[in-house]
Protein backbone atom coordinates (compact mmCIF):
# COMPACT_ATOMS: atom_id res chain seq x y z
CA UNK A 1 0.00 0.00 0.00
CA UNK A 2 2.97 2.31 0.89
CA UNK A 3 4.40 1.55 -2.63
CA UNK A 4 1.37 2.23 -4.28
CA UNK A 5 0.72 5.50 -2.45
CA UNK A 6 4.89 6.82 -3.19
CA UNK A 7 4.16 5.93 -6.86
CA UNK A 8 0.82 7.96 -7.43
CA UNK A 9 3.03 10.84 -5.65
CA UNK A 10 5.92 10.41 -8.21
CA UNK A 11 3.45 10.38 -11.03
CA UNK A 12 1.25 13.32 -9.81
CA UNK A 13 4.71 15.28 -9.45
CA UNK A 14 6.30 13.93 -12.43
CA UNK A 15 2.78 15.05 -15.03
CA UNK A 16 2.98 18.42 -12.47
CA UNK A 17 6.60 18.90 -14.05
CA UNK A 18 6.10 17.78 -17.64
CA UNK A 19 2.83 20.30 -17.46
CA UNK A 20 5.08 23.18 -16.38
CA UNK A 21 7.58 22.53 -18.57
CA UNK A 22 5.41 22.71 -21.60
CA UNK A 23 3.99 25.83 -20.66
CA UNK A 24 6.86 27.27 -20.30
CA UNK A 25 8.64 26.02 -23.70
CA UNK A 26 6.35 27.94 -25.82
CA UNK A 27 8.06 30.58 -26.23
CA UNK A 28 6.11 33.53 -28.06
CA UNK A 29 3.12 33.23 -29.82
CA UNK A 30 2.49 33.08 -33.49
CA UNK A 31 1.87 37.18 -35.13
CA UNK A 32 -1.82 38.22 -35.02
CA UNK A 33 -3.44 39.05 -38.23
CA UNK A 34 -6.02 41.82 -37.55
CA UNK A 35 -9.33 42.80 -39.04
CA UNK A 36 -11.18 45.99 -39.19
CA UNK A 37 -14.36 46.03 -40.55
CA UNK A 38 -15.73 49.65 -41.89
CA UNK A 39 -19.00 50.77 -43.51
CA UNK A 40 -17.56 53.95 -45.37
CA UNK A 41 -16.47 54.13 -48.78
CA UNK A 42 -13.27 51.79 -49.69
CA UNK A 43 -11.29 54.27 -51.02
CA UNK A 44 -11.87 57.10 -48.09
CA UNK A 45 -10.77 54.24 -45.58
CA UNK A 46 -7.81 53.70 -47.47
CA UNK A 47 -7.00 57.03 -47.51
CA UNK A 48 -7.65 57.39 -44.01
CA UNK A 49 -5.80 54.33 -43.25
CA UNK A 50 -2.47 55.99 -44.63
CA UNK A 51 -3.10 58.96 -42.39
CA UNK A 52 -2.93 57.07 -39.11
CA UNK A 53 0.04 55.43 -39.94
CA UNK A 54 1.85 58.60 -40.68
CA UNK A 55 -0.11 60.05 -37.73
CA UNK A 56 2.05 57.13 -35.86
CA UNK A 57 4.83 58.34 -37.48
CA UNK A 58 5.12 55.33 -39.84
CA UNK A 59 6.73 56.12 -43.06
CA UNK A 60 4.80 54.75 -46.46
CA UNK A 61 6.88 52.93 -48.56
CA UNK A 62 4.56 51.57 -51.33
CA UNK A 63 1.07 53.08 -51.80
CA UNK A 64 -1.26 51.40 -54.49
CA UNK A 65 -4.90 52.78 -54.53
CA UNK A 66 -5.45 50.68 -57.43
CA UNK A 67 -5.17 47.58 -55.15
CA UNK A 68 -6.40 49.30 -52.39
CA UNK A 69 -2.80 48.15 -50.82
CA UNK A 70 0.10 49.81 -48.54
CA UNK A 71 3.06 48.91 -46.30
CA UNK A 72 5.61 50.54 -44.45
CA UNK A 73 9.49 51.20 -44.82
CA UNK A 74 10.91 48.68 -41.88
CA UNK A 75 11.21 50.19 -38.48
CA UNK A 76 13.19 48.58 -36.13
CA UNK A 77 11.95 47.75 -32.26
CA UNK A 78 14.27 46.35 -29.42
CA UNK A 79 13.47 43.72 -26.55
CA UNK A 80 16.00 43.92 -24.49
CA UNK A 81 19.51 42.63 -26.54
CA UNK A 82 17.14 41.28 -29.71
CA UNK A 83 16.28 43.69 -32.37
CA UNK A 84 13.61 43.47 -34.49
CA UNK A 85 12.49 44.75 -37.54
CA UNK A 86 9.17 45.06 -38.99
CA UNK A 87 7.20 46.00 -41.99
CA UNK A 88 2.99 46.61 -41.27
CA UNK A 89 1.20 45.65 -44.71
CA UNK A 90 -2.67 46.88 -45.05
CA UNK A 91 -4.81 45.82 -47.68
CA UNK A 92 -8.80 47.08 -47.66
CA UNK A 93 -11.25 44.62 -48.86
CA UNK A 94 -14.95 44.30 -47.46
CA UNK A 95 -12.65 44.93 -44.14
CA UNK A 96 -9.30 45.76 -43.38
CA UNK A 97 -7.01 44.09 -43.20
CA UNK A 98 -3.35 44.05 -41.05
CA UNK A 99 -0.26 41.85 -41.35
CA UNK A 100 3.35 42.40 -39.80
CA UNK A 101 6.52 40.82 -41.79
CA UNK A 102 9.29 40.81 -39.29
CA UNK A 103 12.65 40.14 -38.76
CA UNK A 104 15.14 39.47 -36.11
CA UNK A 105 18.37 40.48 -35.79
CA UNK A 106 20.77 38.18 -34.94
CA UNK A 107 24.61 38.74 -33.56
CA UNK A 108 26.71 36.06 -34.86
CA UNK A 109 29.39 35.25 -32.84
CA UNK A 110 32.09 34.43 -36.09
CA UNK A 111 35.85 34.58 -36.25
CA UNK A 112 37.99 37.47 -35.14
CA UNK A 113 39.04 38.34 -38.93
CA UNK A 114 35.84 39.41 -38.74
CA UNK A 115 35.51 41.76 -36.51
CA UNK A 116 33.40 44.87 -37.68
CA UNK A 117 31.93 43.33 -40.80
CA UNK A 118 28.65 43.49 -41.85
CA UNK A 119 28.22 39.96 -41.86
CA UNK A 120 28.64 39.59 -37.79
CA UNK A 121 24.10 40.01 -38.20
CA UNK A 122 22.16 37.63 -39.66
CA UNK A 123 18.24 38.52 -40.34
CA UNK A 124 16.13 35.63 -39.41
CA UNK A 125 12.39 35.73 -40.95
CA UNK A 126 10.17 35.25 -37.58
CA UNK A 127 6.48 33.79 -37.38
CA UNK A 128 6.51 34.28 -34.01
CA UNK A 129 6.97 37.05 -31.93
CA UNK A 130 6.40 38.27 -28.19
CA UNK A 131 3.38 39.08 -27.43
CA UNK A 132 4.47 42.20 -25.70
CA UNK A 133 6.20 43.44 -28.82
CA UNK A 134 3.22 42.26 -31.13
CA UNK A 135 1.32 44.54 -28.55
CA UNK A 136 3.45 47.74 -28.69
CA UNK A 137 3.29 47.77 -32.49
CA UNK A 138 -0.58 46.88 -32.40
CA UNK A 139 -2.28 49.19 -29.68
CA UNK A 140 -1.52 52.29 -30.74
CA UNK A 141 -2.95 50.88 -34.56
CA UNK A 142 -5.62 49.76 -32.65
CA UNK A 143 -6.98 53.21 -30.47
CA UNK A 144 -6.65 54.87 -34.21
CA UNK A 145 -8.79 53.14 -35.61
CA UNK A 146 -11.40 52.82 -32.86
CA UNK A 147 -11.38 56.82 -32.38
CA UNK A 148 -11.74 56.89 -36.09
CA UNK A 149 -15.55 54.88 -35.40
CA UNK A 150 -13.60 50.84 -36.91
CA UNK A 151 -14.69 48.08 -35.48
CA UNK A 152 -11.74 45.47 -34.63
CA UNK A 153 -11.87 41.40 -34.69
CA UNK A 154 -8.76 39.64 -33.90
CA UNK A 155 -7.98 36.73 -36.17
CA UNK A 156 -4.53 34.42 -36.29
């Protein structure tokens, strides 16, 4: 009975563990896709949606009103020693629609004859991304739109 009671206790700790350790494994979650629905016309919302990015301060780097398409130049965001760098993409359908591209900036630790070149960062293409990050470039998107009268559904 005593062994049978020590085993359900090592078990019982042991899933406890293996439970925790998942959780903790995953590290960042995959980037949110976002969608904005609108009842105005399609090409006043696009026009409006330019004007809160470079409200934000975003810079346009390719404007298509014949798609009804944008993006930004790549701005660049830190997390403590990881860099990343991001481009916001906006396309307006029946709803709007936002997607982030990002990178990550990566040290690589090479040889010392290479000490200073340009190759010493790689730029890794990232699905994922903390969700405190995905957060700082997605509230302040967010609040513009909503003052602006959008209504916002989160989508993956």
């Amino acid at each position: 009975m005593i062994f049978i009671n020590r085993l359900l206790f090592f078990n019982k700790t042991f899933l406890q563990t293996l439970f925790l350790l998942l959780a903790l494994s995953c590290t960042y979650p995959p980037i949110e896709k976002k969608k904005i629905y609108y009842s105005n016309d399609k090409i006043e919302v696009f026009y409006q949606s330019r004007d809160i990015l470079e409200k934000l301060g975003y810079e346009i780097d390719i404007f298509s009103p014949e798609s009804f398409a944008l993006s930004t130049k790549k701005t660049q965001i830190k997390k403590s020693l990881r860099k990343y760098d991001y481009i916001i993409f906006i396309k307006v359908n029946d709803h709007i629609e936002l997607h982030l591209a990002v990178e990550r900036n990566i040290f690589n630790r090479g040889s010392e004859s290479n000490i200073g070149d340009s190759g010493m960062i790689i730029k890794q293409v990232e699905s994922y991304m903390p969700k405190a990050l995905q957060n700082k470039i997605f509230k302040p998107l967010e609040i513009e739109f909503k003052k602006n009268g959008y209504n916002l559904v989160v989508s993956r």
